[in-house]
N, C-alpha and C. Protein backbone atom coordinates (compact mmCIF):
# COMPACT_ATOMS: atom_id res chain seq x y z
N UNK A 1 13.98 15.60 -53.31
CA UNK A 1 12.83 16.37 -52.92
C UNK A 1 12.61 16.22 -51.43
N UNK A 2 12.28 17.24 -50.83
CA UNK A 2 11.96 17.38 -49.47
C UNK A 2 10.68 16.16 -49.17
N UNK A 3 9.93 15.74 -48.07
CA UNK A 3 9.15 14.86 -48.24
C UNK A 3 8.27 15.69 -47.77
N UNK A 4 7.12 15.89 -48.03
CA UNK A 4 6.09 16.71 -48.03
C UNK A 4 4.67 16.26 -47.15
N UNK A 5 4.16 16.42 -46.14
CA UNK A 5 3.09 15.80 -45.30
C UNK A 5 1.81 17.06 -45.26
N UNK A 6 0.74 16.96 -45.15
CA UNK A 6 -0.10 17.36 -44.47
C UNK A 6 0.13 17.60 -42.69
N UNK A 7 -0.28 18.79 -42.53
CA UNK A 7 -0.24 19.12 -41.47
C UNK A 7 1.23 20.26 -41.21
N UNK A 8 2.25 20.04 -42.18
CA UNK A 8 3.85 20.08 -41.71
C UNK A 8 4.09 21.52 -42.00
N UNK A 9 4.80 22.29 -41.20
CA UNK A 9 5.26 23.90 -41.58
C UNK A 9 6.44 23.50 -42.04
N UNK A 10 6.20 24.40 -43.16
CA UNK A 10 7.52 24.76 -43.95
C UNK A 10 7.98 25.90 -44.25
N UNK A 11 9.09 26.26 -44.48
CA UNK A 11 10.07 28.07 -44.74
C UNK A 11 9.33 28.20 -45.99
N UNK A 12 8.64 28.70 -46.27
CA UNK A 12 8.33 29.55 -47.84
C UNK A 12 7.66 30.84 -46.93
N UNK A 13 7.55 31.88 -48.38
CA UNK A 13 6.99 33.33 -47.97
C UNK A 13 5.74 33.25 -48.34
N UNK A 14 4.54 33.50 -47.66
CA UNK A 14 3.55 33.92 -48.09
C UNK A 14 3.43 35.09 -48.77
N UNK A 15 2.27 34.59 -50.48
CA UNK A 15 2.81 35.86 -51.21
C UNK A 15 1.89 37.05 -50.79
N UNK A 16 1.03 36.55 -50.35
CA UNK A 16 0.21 38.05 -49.80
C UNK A 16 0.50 38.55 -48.41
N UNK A 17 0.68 38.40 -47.28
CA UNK A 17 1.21 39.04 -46.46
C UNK A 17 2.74 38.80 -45.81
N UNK A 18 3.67 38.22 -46.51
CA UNK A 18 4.87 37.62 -46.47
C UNK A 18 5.68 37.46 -45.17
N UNK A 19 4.74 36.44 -44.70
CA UNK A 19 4.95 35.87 -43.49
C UNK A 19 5.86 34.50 -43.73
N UNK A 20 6.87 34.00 -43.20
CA UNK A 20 8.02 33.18 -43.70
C UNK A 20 7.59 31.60 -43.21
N UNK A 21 6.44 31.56 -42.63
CA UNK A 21 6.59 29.82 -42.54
C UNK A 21 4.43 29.77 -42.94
N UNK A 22 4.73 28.28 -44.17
CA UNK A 22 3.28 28.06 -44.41
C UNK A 22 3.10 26.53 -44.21
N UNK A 23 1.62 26.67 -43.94
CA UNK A 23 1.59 25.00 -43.49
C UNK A 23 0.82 24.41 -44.36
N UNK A 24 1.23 22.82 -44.98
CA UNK A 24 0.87 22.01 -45.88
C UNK A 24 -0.62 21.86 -45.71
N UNK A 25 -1.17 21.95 -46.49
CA UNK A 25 -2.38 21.58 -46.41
C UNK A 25 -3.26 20.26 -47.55
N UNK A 26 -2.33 19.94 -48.52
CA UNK A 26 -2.48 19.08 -49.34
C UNK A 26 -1.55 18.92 -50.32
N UNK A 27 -1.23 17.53 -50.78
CA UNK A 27 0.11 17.22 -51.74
C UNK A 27 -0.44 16.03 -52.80
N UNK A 28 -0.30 16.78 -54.07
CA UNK A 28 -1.10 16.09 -55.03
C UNK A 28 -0.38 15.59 -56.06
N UNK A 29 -0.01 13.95 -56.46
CA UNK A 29 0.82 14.22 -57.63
C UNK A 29 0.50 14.32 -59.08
N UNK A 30 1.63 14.95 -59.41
CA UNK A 30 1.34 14.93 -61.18
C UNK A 30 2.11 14.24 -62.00
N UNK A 31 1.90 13.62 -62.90
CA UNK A 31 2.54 12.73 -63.47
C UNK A 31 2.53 13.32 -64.75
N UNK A 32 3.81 13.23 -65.41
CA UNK A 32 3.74 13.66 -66.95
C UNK A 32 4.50 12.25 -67.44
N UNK A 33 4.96 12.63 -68.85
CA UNK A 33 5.38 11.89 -69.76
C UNK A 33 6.36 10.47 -69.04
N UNK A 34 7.56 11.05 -68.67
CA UNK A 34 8.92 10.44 -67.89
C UNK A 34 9.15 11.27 -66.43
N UNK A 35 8.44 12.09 -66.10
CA UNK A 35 8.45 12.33 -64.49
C UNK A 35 7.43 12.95 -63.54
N UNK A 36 7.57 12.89 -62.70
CA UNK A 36 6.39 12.78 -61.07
C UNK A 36 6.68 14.30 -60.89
N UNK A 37 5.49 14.99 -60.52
CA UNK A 37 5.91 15.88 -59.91
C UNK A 37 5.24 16.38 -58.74
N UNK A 38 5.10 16.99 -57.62
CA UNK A 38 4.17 17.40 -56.69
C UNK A 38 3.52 18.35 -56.79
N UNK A 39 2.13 18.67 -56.43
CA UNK A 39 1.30 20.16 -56.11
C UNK A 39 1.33 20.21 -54.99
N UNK A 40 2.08 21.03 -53.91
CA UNK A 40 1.68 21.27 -52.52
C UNK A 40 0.92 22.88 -52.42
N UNK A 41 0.29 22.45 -51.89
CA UNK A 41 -0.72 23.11 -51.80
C UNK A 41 -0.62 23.73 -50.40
N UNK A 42 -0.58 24.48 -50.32
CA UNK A 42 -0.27 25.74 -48.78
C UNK A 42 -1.41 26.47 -48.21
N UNK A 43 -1.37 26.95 -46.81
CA UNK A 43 -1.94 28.35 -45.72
C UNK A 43 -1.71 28.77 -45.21
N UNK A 44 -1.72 29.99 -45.47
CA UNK A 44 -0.42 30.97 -44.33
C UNK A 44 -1.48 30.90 -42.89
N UNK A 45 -0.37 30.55 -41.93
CA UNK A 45 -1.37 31.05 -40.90
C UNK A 45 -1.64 32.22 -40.24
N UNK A 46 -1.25 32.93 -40.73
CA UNK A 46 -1.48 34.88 -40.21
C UNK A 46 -2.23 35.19 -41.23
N UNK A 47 -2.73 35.03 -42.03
CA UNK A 47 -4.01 35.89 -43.36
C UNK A 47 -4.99 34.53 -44.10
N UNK A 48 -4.61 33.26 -43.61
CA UNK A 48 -5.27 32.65 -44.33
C UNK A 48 -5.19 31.95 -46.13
N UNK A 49 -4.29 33.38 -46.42
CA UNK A 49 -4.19 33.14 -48.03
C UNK A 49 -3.71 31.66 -48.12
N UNK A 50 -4.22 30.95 -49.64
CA UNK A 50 -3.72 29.84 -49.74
C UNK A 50 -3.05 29.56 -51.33
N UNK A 51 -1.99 29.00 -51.40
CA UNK A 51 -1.36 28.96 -52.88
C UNK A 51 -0.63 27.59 -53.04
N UNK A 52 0.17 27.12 -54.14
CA UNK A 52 0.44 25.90 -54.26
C UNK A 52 2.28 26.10 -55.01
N UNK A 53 2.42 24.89 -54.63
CA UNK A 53 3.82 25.36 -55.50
C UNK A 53 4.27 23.71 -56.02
N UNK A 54 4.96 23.86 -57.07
CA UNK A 54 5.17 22.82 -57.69
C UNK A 54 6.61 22.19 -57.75
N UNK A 55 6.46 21.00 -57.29
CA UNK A 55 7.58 20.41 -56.91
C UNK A 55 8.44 19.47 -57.36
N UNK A 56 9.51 19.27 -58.32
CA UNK A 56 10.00 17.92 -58.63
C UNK A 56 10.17 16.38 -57.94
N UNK A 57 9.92 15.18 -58.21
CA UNK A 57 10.01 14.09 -57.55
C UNK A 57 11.66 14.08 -56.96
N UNK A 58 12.07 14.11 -57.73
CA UNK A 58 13.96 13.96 -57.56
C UNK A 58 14.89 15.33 -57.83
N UNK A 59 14.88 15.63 -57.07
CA UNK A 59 16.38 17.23 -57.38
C UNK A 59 17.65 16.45 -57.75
């Protein structure tokens, strides 16, 4: 897994005005049964929109 920070731009598309770099705005974990997983949580900075995407501990 990529390491994920607050503050950090990353390549994803924003899905509402699909602008190619969004910046972290919070990383939350989730824990299930036998594995970790991340909520990063995103803001595009050209529209504001904000969305999350879910991330495995280990690829």
């Amino acid at each position: 897994m990529q390491k994920y920070e607050v503050g950090q731009t990353i390549k994803e598309r924003c899905t509402s005005c699909l602008h190619n770099n969004l910046k972290v705005i919070k990383v939350v974990p989730k824990e299930f049964e036998d594995k970790v997983a991340y909520v990063v949580w995103t803001q595009c900075p050209e529209c504001g929109n904000n969305d999350h995407i879910l991330t495995p501990q280990d690829l």
